[in-house]
PDB file of N, CA and C in Angstrom:
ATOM      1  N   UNK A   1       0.847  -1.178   0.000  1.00  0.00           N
ATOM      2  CA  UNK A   1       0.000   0.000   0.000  1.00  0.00           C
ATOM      3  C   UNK A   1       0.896   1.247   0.000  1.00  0.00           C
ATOM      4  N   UNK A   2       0.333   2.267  -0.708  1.00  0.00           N
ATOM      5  CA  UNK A   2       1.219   3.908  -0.420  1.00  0.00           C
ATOM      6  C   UNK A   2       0.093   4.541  -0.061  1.00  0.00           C
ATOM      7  N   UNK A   3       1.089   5.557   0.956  1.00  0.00           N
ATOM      8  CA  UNK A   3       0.169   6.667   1.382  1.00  0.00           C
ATOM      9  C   UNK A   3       0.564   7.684   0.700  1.00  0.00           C
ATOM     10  N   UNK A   4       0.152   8.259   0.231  1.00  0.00           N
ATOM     11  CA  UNK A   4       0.084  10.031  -0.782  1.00  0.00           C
ATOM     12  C   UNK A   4       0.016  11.093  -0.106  1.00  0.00           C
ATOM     13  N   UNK A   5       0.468  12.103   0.021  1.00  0.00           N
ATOM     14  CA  UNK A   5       0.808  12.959   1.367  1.00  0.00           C
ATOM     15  C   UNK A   5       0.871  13.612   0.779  1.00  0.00           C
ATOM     16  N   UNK A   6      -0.473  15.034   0.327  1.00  0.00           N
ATOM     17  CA  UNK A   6       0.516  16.194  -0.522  1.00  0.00           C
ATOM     18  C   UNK A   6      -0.272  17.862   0.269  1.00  0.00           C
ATOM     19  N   UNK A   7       0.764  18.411   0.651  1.00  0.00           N
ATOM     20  CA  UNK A   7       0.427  19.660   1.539  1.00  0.00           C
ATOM     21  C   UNK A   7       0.219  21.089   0.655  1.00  0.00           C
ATOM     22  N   UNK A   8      -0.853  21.788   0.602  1.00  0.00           N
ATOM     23  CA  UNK A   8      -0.984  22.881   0.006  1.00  0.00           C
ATOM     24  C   UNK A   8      -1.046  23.984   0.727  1.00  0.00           C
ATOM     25  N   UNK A   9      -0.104  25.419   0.205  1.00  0.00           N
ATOM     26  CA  UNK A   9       0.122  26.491   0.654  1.00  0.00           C
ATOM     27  C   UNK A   9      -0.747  26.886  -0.827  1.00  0.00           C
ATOM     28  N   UNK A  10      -1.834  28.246   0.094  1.00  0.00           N
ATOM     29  CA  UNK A  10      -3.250  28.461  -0.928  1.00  0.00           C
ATOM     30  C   UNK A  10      -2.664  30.334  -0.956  1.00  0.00           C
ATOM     31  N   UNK A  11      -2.676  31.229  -1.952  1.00  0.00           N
ATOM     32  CA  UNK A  11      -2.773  32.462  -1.825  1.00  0.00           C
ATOM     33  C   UNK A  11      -3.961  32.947  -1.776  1.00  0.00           C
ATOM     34  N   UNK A  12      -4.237  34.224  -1.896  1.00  0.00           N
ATOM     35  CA  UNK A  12      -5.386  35.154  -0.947  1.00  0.00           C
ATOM     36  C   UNK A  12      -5.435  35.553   0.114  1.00  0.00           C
ATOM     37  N   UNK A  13      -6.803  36.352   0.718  1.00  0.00           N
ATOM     38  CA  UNK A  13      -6.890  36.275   1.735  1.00  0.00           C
ATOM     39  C   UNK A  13      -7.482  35.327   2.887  1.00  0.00           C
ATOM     40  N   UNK A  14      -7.396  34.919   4.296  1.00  0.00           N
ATOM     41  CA  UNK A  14      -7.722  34.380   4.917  1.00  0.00           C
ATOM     42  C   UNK A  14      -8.898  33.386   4.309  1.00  0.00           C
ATOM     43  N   UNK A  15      -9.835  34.703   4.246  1.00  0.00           N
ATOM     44  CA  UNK A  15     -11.780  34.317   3.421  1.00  0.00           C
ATOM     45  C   UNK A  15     -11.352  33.449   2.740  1.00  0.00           C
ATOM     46  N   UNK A  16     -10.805  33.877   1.075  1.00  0.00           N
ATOM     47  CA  UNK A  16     -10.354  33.551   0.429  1.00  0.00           C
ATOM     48  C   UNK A  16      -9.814  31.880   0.623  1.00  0.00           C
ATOM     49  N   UNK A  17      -9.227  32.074   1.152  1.00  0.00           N
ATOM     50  CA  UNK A  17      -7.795  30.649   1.076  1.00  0.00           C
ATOM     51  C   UNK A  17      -9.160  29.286   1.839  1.00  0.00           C
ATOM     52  N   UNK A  18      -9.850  30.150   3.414  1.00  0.00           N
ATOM     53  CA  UNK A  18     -11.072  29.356   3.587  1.00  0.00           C
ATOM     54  C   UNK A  18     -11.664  28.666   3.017  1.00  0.00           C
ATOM     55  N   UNK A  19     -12.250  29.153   1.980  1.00  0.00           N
ATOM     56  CA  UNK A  19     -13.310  28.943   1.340  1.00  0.00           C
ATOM     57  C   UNK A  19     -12.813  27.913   0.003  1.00  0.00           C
ATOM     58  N   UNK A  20     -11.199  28.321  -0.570  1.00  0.00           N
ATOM     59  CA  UNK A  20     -11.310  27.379  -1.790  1.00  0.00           C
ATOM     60  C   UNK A  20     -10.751  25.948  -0.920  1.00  0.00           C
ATOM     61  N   UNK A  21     -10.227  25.536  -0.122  1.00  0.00           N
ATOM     62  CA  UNK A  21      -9.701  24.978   0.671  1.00  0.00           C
ATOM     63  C   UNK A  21     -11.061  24.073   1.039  1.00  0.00           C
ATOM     64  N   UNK A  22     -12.366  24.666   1.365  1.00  0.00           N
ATOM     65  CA  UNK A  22     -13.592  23.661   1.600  1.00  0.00           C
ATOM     66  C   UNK A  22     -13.556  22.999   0.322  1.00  0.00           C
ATOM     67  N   UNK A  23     -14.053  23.900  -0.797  1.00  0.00           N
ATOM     68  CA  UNK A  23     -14.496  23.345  -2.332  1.00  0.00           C
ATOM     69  C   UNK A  23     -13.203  22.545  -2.207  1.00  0.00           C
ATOM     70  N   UNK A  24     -12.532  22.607  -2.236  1.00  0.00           N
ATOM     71  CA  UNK A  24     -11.560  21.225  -2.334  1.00  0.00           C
ATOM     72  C   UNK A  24     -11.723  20.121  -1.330  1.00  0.00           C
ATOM     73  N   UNK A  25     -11.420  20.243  -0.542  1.00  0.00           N
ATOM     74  CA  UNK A  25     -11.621  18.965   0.739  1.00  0.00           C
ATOM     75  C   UNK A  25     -13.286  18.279   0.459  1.00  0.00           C
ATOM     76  N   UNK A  26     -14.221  19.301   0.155  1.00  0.00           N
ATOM     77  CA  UNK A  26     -15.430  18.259  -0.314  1.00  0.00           C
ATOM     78  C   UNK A  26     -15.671  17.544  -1.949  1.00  0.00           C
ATOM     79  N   UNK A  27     -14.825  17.817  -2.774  1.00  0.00           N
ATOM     80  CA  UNK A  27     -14.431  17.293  -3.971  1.00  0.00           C
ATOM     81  C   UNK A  27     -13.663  16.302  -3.764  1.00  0.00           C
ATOM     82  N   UNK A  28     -12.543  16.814  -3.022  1.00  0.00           N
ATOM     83  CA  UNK A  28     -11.713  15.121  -2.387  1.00  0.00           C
ATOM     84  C   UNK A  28     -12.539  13.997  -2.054  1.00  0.00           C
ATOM     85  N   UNK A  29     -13.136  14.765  -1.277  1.00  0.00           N
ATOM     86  CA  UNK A  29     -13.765  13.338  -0.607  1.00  0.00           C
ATOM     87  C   UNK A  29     -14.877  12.210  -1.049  1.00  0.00           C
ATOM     88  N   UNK A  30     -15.554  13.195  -2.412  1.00  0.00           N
ATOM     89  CA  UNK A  30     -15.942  11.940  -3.046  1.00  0.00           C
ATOM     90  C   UNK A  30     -15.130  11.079  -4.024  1.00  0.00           C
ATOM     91  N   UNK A  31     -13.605  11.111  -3.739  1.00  0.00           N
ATOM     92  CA  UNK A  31     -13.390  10.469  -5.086  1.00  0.00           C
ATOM     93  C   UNK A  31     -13.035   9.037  -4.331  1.00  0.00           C
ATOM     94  N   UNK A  32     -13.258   8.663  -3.550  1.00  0.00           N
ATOM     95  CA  UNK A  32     -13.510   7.134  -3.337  1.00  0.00           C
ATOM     96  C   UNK A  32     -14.504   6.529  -4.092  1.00  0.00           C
ATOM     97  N   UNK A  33     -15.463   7.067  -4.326  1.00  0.00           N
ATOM     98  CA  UNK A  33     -16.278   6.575  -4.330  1.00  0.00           C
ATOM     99  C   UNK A  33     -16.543   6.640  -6.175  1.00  0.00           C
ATOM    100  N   UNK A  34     -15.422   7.146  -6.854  1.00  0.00           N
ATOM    101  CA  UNK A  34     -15.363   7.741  -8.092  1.00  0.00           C
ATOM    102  C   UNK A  34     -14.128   6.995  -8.751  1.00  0.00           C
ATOM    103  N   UNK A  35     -13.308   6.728  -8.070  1.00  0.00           N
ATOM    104  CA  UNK A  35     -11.283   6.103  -8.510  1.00  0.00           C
ATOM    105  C   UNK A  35     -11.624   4.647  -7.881  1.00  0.00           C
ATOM    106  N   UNK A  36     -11.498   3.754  -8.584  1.00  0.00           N
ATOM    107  CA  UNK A  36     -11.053   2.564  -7.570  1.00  0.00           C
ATOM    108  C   UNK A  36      -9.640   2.409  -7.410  1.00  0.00           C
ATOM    109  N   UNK A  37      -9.211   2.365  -7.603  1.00  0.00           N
ATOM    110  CA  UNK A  37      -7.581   2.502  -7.577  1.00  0.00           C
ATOM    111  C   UNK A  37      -7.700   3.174  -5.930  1.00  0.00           C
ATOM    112  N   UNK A  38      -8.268   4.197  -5.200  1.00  0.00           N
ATOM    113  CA  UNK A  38      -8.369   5.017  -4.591  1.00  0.00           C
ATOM    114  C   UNK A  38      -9.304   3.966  -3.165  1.00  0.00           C
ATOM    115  N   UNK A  39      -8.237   3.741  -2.307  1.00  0.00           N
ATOM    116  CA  UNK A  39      -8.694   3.127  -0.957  1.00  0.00           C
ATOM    117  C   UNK A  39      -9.218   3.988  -0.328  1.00  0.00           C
ATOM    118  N   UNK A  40      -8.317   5.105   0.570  1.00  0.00           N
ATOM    119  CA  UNK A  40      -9.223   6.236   1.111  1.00  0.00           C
ATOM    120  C   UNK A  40      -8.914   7.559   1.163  1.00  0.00           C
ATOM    121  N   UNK A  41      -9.456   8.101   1.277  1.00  0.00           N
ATOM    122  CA  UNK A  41      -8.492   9.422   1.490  1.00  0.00           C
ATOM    123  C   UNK A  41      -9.673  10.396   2.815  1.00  0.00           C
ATOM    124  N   UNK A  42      -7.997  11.350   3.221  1.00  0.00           N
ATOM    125  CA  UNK A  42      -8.633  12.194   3.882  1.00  0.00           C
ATOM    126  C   UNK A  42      -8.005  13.533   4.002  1.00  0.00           C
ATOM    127  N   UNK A  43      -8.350  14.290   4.707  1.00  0.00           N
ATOM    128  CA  UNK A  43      -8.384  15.684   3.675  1.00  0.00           C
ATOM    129  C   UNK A  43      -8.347  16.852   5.490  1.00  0.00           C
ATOM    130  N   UNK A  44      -7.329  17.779   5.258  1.00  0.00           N
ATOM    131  CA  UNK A  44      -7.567  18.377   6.737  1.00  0.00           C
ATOM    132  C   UNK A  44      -7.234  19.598   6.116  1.00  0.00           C
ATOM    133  N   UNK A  45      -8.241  20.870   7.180  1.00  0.00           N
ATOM    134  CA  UNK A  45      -7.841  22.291   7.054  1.00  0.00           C
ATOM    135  C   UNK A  45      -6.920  22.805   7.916  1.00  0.00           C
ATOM    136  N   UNK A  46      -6.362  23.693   7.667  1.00  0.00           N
ATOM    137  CA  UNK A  46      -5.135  23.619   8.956  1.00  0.00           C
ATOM    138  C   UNK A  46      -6.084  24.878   9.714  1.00  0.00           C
ATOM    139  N   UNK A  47      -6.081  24.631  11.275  1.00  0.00           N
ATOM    140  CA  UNK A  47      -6.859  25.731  11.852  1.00  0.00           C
ATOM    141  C   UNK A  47      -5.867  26.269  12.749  1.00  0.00           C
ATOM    142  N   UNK A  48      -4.657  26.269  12.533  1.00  0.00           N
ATOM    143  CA  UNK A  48      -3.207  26.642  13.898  1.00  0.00           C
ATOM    144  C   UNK A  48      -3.376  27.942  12.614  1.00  0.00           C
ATOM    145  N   UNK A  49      -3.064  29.172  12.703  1.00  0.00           N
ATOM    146  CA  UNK A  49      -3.059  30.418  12.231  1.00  0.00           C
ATOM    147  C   UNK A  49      -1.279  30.877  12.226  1.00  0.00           C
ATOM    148  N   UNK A  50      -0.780  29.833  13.010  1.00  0.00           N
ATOM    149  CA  UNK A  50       1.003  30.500  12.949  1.00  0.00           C
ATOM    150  C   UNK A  50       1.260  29.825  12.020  1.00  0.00           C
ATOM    151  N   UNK A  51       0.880  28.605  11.585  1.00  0.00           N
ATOM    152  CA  UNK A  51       1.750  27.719  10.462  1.00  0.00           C
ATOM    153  C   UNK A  51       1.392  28.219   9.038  1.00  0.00           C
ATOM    154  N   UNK A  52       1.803  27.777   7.876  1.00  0.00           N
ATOM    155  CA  UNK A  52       1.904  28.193   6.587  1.00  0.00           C
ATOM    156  C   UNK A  52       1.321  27.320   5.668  1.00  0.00           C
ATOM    157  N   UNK A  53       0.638  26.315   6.100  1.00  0.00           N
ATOM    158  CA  UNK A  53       0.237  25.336   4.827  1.00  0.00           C
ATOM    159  C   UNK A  53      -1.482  25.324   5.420  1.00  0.00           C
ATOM    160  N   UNK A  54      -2.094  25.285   4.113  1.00  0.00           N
ATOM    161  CA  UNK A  54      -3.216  25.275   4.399  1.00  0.00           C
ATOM    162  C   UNK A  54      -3.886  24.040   4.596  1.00  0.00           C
ATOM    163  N   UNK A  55      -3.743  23.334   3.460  1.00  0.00           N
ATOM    164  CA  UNK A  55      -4.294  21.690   3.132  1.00  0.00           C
ATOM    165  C   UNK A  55      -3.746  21.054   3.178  1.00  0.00           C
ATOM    166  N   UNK A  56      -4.152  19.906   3.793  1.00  0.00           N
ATOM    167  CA  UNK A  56      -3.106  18.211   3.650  1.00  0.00           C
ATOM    168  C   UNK A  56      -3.944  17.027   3.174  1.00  0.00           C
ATOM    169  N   UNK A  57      -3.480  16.458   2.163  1.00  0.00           N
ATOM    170  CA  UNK A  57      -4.589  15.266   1.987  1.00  0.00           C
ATOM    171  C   UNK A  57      -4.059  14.149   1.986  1.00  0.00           C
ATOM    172  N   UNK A  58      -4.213  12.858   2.776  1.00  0.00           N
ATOM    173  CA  UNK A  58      -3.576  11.144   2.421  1.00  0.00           C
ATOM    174  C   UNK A  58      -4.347  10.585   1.680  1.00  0.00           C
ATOM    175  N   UNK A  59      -4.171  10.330   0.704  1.00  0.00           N
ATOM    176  CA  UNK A  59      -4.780   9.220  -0.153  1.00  0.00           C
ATOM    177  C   UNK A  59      -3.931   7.509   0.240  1.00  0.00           C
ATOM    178  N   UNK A  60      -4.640   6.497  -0.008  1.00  0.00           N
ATOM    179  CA  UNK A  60      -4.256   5.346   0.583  1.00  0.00           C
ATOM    180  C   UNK A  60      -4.554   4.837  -0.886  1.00  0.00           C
ATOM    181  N   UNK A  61      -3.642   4.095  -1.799  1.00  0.00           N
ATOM    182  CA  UNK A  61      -3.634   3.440  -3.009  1.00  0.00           C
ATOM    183  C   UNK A  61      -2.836   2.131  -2.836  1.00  0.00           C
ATOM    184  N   UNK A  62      -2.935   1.079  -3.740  1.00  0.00           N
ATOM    185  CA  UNK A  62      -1.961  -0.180  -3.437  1.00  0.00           C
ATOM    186  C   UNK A  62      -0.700   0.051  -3.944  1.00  0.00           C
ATOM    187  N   UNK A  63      -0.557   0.557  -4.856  1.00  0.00           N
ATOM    188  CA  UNK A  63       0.830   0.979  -5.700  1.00  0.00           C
ATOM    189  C   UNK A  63       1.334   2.334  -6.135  1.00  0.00           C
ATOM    190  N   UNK A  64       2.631   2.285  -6.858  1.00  0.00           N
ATOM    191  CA  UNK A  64       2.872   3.858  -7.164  1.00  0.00           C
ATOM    192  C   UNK A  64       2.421   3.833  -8.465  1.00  0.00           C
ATOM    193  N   UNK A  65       2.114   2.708  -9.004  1.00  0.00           N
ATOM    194  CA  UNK A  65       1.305   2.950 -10.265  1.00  0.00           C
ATOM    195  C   UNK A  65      -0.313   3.073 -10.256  1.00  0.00           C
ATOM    196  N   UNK A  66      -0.752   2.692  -9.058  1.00  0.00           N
ATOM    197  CA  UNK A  66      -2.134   3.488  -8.953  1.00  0.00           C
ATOM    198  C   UNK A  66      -1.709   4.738  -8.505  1.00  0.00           C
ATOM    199  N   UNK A  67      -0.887   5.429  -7.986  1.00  0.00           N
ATOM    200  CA  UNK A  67      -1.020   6.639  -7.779  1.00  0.00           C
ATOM    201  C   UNK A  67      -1.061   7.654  -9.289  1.00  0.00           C
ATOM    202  N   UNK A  68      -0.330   7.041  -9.987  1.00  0.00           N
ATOM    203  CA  UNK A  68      -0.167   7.670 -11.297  1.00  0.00           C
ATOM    204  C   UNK A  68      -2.081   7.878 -11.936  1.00  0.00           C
ATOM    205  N   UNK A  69      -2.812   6.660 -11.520  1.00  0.00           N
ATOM    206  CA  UNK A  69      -3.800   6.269 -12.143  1.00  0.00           C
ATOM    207  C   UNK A  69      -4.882   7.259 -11.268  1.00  0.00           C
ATOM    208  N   UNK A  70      -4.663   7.725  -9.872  1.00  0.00           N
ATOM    209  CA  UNK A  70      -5.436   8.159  -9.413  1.00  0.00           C
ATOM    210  C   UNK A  70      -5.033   9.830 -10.084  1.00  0.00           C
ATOM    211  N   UNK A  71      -4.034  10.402 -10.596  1.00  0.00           N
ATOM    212  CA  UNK A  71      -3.732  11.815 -10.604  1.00  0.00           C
ATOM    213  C   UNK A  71      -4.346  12.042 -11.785  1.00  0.00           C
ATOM    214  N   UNK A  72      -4.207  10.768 -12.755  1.00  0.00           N
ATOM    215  CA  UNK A  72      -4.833  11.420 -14.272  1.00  0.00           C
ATOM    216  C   UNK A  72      -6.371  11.143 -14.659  1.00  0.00           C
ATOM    217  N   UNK A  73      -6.928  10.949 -13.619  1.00  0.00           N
ATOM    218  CA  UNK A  73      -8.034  10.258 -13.089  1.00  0.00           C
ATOM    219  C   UNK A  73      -9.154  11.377 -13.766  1.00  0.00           C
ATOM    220  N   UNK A  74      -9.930  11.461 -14.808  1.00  0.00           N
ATOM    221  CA  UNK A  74     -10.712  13.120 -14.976  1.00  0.00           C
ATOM    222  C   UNK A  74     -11.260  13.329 -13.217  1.00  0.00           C
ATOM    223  N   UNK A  75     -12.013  12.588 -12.385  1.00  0.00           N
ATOM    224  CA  UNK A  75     -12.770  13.335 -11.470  1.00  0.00           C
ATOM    225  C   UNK A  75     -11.273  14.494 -10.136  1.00  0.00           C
ATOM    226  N   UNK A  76     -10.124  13.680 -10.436  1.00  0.00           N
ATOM    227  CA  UNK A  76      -9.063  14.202  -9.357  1.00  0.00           C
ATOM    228  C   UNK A  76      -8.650  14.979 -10.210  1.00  0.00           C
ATOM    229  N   UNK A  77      -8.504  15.848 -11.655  1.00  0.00           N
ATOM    230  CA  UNK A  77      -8.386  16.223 -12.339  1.00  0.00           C
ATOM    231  C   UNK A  77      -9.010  17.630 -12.030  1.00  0.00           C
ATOM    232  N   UNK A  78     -10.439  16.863 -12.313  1.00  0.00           N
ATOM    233  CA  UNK A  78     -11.462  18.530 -11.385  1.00  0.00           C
ATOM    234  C   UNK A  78     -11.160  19.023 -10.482  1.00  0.00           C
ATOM    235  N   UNK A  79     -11.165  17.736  -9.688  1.00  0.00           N
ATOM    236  CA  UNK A  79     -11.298  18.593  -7.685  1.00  0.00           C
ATOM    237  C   UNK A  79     -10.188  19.436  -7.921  1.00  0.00           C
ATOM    238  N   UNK A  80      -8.654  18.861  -8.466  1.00  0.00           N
ATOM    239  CA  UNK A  80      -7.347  19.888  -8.603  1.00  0.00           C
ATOM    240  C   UNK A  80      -7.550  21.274  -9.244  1.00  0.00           C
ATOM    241  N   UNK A  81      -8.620  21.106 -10.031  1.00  0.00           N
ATOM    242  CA  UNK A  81      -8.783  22.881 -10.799  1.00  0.00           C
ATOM    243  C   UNK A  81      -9.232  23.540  -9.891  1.00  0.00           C
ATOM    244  N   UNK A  82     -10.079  22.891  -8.997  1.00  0.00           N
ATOM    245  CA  UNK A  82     -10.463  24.069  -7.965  1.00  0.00           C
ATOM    246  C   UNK A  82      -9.549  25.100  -7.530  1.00  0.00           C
ATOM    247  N   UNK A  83      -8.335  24.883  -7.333  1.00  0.00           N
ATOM    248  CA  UNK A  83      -6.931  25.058  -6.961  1.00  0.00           C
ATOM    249  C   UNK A  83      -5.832  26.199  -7.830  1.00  0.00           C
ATOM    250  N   UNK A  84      -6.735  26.381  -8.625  1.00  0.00           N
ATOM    251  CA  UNK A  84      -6.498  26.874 -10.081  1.00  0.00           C
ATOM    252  C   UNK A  84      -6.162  28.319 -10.060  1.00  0.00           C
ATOM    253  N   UNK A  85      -4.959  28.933  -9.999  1.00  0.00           N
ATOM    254  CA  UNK A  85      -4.828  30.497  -9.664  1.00  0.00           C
ATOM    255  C   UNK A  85      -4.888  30.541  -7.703  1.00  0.00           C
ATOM    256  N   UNK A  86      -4.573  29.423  -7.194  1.00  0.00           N
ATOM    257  CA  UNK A  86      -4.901  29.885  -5.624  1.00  0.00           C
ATOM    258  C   UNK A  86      -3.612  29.151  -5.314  1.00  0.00           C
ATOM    259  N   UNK A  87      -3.299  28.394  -5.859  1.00  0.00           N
ATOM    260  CA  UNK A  87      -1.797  27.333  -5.039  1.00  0.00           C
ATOM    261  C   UNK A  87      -1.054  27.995  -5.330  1.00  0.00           C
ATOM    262  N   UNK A  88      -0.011  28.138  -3.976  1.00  0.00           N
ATOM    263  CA  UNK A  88       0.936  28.852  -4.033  1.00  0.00           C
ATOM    264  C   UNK A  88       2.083  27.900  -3.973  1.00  0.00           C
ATOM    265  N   UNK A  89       2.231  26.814  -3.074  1.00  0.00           N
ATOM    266  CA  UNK A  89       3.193  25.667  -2.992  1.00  0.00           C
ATOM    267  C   UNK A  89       2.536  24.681  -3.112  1.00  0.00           C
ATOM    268  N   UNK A  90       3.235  23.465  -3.160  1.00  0.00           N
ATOM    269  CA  UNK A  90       2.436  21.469  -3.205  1.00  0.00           C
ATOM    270  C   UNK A  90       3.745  21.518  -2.162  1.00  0.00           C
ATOM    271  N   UNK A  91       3.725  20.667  -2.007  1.00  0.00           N
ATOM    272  CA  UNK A  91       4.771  19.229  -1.494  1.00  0.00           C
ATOM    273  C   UNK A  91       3.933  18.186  -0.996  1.00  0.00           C
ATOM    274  N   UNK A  92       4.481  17.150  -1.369  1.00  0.00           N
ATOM    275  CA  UNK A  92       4.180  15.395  -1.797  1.00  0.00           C
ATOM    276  C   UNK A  92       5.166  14.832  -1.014  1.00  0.00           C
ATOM    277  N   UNK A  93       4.862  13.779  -0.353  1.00  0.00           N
ATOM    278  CA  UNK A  93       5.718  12.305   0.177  1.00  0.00           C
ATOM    279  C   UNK A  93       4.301  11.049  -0.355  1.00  0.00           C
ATOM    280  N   UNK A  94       5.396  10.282  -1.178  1.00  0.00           N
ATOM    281  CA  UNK A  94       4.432   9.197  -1.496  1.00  0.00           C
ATOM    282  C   UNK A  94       5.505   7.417  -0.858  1.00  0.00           C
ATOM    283  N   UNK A  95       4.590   7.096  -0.152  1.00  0.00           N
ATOM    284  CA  UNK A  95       5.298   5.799   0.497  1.00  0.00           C
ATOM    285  C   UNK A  95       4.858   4.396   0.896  1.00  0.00           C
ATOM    286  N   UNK A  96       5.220   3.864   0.794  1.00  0.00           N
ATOM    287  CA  UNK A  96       5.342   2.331   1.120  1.00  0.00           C
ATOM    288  C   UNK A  96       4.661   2.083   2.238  1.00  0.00           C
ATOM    289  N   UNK A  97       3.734   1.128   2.642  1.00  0.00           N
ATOM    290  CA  UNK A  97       3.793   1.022   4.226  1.00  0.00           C
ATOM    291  C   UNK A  97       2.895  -0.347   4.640  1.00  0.00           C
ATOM    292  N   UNK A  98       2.799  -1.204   5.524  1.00  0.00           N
ATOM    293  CA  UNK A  98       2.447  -2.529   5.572  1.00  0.00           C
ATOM    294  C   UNK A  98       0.697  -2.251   5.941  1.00  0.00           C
TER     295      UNK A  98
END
């Protein structure tokens, strides 16, 4: 199994960064039910106000070649446009784990 780990730093303001940050985390979350490749995922807002990243999401896949399968996926395709003119950073850890 891999876990998919990818952290988003969102520009705007506060409102702003809020709000596209929902439309994403509730687009995430149906794509279980949309990817089979796609075991589970879950999706957090950051509510600490000192730190710098807004979003974090784990996706749980069997391989790194379903991960490939879940990114070009059209529905993970969408939820990512949400994102569209607002991401300011990604960073990803994708890994192995029993």
């Amino acid at each position: 199994m891999v876990k998919h780990i990818v952290c988003f730093k969102l520009s705007g303001s506060d409102e702003e960064r809020r709000e596209i940050a929902l439309r994403f985390k509730n687009a995430l979350m149906e794509l279980p039910s949309k990817i089979d490749v796609l075991k589970s995922m879950e999706v957090g807002i950051n509510e600490n106000p000192s730190e710098d990243w807004d979003v974090v999401l784990t996706a749980v896949v069997g391989s790194m070649d379903d991960v490939e399968i879940y990114a070009k996926h059209p529905a993970h395709v969408a939820a990512a446009s949400i994102l569209a003119g607002h991401k300011e950073s990604r960073a990803c850890v994708d890994y192995y784990f029993a």
